[in-house]
C-alpha atoms as a PDB file:
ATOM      1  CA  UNK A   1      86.266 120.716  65.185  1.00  0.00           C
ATOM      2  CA  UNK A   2      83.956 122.909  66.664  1.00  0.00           C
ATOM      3  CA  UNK A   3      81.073 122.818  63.857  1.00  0.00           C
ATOM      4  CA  UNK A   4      81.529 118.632  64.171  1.00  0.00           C
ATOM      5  CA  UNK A   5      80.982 119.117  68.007  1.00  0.00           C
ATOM      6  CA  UNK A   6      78.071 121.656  67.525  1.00  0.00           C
ATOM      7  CA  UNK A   7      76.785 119.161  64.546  1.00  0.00           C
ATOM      8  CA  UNK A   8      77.017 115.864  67.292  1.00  0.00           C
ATOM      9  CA  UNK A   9      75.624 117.760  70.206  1.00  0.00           C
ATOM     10  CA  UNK A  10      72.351 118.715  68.040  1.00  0.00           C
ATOM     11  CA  UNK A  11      71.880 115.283  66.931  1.00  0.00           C
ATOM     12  CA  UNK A  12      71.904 114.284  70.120  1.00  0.00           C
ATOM     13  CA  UNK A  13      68.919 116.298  71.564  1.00  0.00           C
ATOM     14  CA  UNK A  14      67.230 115.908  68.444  1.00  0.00           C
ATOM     15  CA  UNK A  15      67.371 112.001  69.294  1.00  0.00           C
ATOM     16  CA  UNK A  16      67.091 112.736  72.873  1.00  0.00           C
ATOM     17  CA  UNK A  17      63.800 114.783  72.520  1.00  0.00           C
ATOM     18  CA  UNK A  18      62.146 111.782  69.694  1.00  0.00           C
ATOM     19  CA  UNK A  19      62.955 109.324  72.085  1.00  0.00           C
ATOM     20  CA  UNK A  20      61.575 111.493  75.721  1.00  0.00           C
ATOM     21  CA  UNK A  21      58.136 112.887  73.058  1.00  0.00           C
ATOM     22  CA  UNK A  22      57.752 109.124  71.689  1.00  0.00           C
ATOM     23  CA  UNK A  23      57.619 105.507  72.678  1.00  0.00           C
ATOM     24  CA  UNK A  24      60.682 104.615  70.376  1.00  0.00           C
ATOM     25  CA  UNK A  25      62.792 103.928  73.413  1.00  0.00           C
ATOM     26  CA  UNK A  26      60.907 100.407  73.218  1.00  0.00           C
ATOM     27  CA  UNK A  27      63.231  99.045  70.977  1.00  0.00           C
ATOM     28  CA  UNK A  28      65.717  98.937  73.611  1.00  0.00           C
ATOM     29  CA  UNK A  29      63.540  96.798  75.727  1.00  0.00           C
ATOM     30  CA  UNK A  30      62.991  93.865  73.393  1.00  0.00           C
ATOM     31  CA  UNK A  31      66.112  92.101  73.783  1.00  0.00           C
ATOM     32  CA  UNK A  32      65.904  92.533  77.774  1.00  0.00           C
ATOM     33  CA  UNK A  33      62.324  91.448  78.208  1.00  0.00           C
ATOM     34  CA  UNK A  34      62.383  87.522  77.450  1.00  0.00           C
ATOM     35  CA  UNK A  35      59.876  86.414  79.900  1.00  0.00           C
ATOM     36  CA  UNK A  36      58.014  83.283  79.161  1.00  0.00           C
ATOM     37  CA  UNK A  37      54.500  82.183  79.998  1.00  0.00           C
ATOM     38  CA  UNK A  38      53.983  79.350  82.613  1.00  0.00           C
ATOM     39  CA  UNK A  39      52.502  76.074  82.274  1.00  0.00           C
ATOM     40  CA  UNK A  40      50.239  75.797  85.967  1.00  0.00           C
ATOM     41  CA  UNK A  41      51.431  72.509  86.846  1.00  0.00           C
ATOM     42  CA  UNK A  42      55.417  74.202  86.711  1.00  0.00           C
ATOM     43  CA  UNK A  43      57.732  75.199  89.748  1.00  0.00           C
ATOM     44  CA  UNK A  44      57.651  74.576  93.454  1.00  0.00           C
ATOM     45  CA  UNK A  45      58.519  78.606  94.640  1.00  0.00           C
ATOM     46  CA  UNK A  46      57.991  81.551  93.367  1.00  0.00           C
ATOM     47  CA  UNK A  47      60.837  84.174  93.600  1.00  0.00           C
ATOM     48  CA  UNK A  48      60.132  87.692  93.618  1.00  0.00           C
ATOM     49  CA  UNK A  49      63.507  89.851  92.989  1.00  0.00           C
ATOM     50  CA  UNK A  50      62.138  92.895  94.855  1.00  0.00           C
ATOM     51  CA  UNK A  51      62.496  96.653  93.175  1.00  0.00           C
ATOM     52  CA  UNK A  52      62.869  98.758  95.954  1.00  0.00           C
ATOM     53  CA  UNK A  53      60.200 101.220  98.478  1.00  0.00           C
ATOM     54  CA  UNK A  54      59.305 104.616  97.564  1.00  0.00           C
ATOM     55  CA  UNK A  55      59.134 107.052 100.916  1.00  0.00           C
ATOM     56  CA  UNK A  56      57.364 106.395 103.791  1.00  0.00           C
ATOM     57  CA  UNK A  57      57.543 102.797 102.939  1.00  0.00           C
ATOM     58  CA  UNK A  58      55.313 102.760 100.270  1.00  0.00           C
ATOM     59  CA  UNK A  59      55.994  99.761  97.913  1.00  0.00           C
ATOM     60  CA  UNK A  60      57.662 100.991  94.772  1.00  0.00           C
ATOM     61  CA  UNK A  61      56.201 100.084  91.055  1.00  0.00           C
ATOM     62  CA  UNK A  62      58.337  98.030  89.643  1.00  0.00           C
ATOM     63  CA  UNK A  63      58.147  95.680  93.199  1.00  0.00           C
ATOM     64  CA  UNK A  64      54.360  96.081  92.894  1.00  0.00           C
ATOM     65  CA  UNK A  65      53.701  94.884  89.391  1.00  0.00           C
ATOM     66  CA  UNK A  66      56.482  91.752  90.685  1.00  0.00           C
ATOM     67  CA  UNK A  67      53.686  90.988  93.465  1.00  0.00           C
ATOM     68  CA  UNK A  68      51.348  90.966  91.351  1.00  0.00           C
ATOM     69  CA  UNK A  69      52.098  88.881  88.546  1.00  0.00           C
ATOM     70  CA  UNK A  70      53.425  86.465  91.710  1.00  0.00           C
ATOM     71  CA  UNK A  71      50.184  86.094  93.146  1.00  0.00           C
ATOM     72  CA  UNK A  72      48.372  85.772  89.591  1.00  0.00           C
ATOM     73  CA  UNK A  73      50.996  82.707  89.492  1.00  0.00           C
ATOM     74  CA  UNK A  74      50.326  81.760  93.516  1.00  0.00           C
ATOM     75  CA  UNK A  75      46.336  81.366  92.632  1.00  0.00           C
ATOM     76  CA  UNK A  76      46.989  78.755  89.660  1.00  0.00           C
ATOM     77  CA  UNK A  77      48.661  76.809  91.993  1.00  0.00           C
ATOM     78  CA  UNK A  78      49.403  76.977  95.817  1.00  0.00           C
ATOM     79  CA  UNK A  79      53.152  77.548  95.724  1.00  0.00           C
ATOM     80  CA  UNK A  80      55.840  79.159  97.908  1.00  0.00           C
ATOM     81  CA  UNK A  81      56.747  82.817  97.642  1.00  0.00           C
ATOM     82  CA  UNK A  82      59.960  84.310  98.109  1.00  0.00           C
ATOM     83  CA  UNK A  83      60.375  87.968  98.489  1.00  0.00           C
ATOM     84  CA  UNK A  84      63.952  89.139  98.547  1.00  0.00           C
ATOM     85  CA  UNK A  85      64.973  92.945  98.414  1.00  0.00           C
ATOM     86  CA  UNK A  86      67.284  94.641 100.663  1.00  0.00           C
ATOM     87  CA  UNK A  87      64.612  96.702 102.539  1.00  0.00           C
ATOM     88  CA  UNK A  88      63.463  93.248 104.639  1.00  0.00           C
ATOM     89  CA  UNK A  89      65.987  93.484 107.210  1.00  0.00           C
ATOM     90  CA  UNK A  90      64.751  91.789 110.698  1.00  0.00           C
ATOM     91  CA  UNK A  91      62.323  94.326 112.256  1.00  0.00           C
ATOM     92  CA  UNK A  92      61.262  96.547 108.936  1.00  0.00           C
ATOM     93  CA  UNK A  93      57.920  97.793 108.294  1.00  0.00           C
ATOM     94  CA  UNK A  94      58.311  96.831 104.739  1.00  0.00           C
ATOM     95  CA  UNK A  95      57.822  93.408 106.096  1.00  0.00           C
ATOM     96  CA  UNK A  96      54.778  94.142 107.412  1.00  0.00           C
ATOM     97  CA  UNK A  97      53.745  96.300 104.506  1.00  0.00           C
ATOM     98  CA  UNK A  98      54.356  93.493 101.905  1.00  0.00           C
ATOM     99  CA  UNK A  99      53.319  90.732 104.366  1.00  0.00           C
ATOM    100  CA  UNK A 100      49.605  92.557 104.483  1.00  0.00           C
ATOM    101  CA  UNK A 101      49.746  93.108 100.643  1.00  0.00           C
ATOM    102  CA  UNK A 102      49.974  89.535  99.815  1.00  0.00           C
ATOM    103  CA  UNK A 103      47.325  88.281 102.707  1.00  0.00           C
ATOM    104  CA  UNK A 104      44.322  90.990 101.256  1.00  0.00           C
ATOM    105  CA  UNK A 105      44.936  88.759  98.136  1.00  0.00           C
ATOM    106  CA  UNK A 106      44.661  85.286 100.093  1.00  0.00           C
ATOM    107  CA  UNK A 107      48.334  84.248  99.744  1.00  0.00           C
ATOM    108  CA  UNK A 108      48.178  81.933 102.557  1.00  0.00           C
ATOM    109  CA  UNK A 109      51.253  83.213 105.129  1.00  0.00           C
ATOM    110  CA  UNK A 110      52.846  80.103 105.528  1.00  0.00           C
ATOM    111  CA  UNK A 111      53.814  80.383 101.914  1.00  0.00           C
ATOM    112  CA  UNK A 112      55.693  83.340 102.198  1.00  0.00           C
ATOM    113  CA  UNK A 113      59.421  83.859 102.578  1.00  0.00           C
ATOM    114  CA  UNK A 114      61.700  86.771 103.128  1.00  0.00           C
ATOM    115  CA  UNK A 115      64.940  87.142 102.060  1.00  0.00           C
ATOM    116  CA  UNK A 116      66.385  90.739 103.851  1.00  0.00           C
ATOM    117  CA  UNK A 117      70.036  91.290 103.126  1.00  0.00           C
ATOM    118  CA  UNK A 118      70.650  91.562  99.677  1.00  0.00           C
ATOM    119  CA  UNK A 119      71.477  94.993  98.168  1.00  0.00           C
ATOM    120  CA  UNK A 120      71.512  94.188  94.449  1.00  0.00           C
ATOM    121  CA  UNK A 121      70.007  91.790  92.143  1.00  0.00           C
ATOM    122  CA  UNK A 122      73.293  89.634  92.607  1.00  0.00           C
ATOM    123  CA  UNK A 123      72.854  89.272  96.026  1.00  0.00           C
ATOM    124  CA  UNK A 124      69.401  88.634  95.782  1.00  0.00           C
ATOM    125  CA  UNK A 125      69.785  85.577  93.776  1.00  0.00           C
ATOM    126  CA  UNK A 126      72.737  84.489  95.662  1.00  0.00           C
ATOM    127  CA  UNK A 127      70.943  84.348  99.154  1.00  0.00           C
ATOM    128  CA  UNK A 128      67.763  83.072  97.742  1.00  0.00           C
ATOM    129  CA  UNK A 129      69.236  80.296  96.582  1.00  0.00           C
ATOM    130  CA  UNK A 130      70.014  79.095 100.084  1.00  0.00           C
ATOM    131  CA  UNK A 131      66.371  79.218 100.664  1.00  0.00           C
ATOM    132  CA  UNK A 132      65.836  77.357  97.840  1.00  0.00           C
ATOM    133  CA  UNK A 133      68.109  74.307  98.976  1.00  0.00           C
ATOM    134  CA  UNK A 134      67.230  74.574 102.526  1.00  0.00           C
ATOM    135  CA  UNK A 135      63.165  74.461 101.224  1.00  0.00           C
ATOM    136  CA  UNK A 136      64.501  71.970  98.922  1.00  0.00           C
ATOM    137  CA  UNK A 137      62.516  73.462  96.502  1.00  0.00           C
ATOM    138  CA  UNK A 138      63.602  71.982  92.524  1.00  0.00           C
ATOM    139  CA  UNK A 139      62.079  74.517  89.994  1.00  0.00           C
ATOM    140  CA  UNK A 140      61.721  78.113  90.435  1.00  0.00           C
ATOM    141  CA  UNK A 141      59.708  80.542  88.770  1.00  0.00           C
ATOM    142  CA  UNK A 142      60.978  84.033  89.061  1.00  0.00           C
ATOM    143  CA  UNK A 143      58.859  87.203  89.209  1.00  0.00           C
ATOM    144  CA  UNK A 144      60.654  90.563  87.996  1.00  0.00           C
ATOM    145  CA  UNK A 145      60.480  93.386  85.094  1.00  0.00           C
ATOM    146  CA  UNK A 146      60.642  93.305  81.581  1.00  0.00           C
ATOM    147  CA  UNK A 147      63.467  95.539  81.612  1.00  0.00           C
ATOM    148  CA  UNK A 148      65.380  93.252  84.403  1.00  0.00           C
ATOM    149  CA  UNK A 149      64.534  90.044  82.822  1.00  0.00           C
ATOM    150  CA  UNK A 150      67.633  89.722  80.996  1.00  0.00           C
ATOM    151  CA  UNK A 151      70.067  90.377  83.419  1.00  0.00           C
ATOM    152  CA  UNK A 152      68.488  87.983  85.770  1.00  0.00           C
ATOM    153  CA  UNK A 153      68.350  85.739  83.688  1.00  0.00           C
ATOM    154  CA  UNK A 154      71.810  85.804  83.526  1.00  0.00           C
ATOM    155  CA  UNK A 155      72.904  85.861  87.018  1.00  0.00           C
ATOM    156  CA  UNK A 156      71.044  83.009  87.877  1.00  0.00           C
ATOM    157  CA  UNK A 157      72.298  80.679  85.476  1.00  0.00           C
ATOM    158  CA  UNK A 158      75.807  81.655  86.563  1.00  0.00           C
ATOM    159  CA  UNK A 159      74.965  81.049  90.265  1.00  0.00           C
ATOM    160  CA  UNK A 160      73.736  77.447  89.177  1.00  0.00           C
ATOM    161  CA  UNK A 161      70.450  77.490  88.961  1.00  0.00           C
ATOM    162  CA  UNK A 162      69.058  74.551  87.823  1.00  0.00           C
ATOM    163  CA  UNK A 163      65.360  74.498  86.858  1.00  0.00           C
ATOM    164  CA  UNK A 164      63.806  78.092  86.617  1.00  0.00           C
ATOM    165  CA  UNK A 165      61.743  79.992  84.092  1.00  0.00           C
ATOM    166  CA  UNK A 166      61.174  84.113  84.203  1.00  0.00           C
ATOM    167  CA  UNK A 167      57.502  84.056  83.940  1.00  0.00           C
ATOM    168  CA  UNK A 168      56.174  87.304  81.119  1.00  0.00           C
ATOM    169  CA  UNK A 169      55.178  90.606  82.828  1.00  0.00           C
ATOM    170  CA  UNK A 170      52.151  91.360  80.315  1.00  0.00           C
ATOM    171  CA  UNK A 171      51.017  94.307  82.320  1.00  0.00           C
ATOM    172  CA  UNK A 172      54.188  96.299  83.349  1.00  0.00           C
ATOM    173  CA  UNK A 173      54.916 100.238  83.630  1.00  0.00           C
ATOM    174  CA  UNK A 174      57.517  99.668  80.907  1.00  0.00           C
ATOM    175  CA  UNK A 175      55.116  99.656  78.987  1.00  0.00           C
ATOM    176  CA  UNK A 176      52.810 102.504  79.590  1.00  0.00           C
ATOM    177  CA  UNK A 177      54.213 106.452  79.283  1.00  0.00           C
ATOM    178  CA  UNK A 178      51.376 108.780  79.400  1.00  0.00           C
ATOM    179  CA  UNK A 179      53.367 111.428  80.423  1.00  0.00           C
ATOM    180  CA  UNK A 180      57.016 112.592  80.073  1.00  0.00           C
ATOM    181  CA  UNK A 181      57.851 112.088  83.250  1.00  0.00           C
ATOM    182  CA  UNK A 182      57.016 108.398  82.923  1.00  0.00           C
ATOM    183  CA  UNK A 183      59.341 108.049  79.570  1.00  0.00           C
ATOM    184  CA  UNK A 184      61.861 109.538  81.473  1.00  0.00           C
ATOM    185  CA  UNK A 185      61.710 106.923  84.394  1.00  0.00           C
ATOM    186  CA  UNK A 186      61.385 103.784  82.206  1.00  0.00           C
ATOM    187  CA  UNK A 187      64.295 104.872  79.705  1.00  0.00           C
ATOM    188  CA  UNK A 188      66.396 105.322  82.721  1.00  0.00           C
ATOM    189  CA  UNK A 189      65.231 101.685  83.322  1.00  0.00           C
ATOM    190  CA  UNK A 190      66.126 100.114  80.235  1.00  0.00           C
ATOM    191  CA  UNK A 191      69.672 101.896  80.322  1.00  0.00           C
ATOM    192  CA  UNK A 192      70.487 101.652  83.902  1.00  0.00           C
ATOM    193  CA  UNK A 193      70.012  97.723  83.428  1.00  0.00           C
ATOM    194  CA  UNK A 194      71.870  97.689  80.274  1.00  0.00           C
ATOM    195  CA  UNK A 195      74.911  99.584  82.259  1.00  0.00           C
ATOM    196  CA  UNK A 196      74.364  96.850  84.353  1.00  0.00           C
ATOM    197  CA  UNK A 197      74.700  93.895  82.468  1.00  0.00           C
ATOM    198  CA  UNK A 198      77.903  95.164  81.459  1.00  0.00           C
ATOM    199  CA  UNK A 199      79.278  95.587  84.762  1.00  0.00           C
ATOM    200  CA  UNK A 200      77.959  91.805  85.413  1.00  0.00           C
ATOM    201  CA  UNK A 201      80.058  90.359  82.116  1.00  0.00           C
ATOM    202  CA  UNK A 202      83.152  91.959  83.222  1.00  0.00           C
ATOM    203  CA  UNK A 203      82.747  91.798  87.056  1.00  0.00           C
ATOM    204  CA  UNK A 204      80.669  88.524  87.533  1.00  0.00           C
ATOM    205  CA  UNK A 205      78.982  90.577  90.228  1.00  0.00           C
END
């Protein structure tokens, strides 16, 4: 018993260190990252299912690489933003922060929404949604990771969404490890969301 343990426990640094000294950890990210390219002429809003600040309200990566790839979408055709992450609440400098980030790249200001009280992608979706009806906006296109792509995906078709597409993330930092420390970070990524779409198939939350 203890050789099979000793036996198990090697294999599993072996495979541990191949995946942390390699990029084979991709293969987890295929069936999560099913974003689509969009036509210009498609969707009234733009939703942006924020990723979170680093310290000292700095915007984080993955919700920078989201604004971007929204305003490469905004500039093809004038259309409303949506920003929803948890760290919006009424007064926050992140506000600010994010407000100035999208007006240095001409995103005109009354085109931008904030949605301030969700605290997970579920709730994000959920309260968007009633700033979707109340805009009375019909078809959404939805800005987020590779790695979260999935799971979205799946959330908002169970809230009822109607007409939206998850627009492809060709430039992501899933993509890029040039160090260790970056593998680390995006397989903790790609696991943390599949630990998550678990908990959303047996919890519908």
């Amino acid at each position: 018993m203890k050789r099979k343990l000793i036996i198990f426990l090697g294999i599993l640094i072996i495979c541990t260190g191949v995946m942390i000294l390699s990029n084979i950890y991709k293969i987890f990210l295929t069936p999560l990252d099913i974003g689509q390219e969009i036509h210009p002429d498609y969707g009234d809003a733009i939703l942006i299912l924020g990723g979170g600040l680093r310290p000292q309200v700095v915007i984080g990566f993955s919700t920078e690489e989201r604004l971007n790839l929204a305003v490469g979408l905004y500039h093809q055709k004038k259309r409303s933003v949506i920003l929803s992450d948890g760290s919006l609440y009424r007064g926050s400098p992140a506000i600010k922060k994010i407000k100035q980030y999208l007006l240095k790249r001409q995103v005109d200001e009354s085109h931008i929404f904030f949605e301030g009280q969700s605290q997970n992608t579920f709730e994000s979706c959920k309260n968007s949604l009633n700033i979707i009806r109340k805009q009375n906006f019909k078809s959404i296109i939805v800005c987020t990771s590779p790695y979260h792509q999935r799971r979205s995906h799946m959330i908002l078709s169970y809230l009822g969404y109607e007409d939206f597409k998850i627009a492809k993330m060709p430039i992501s930092e899933i993509y890029r490890a040039r160090s260790i420390k970056q593998r680390l970070r995006n397989i903790r990524l790609i696991f943390r969301d599949y630990v998550a779409i678990l908990k959303f198939l047996l919890f519908k939350k």
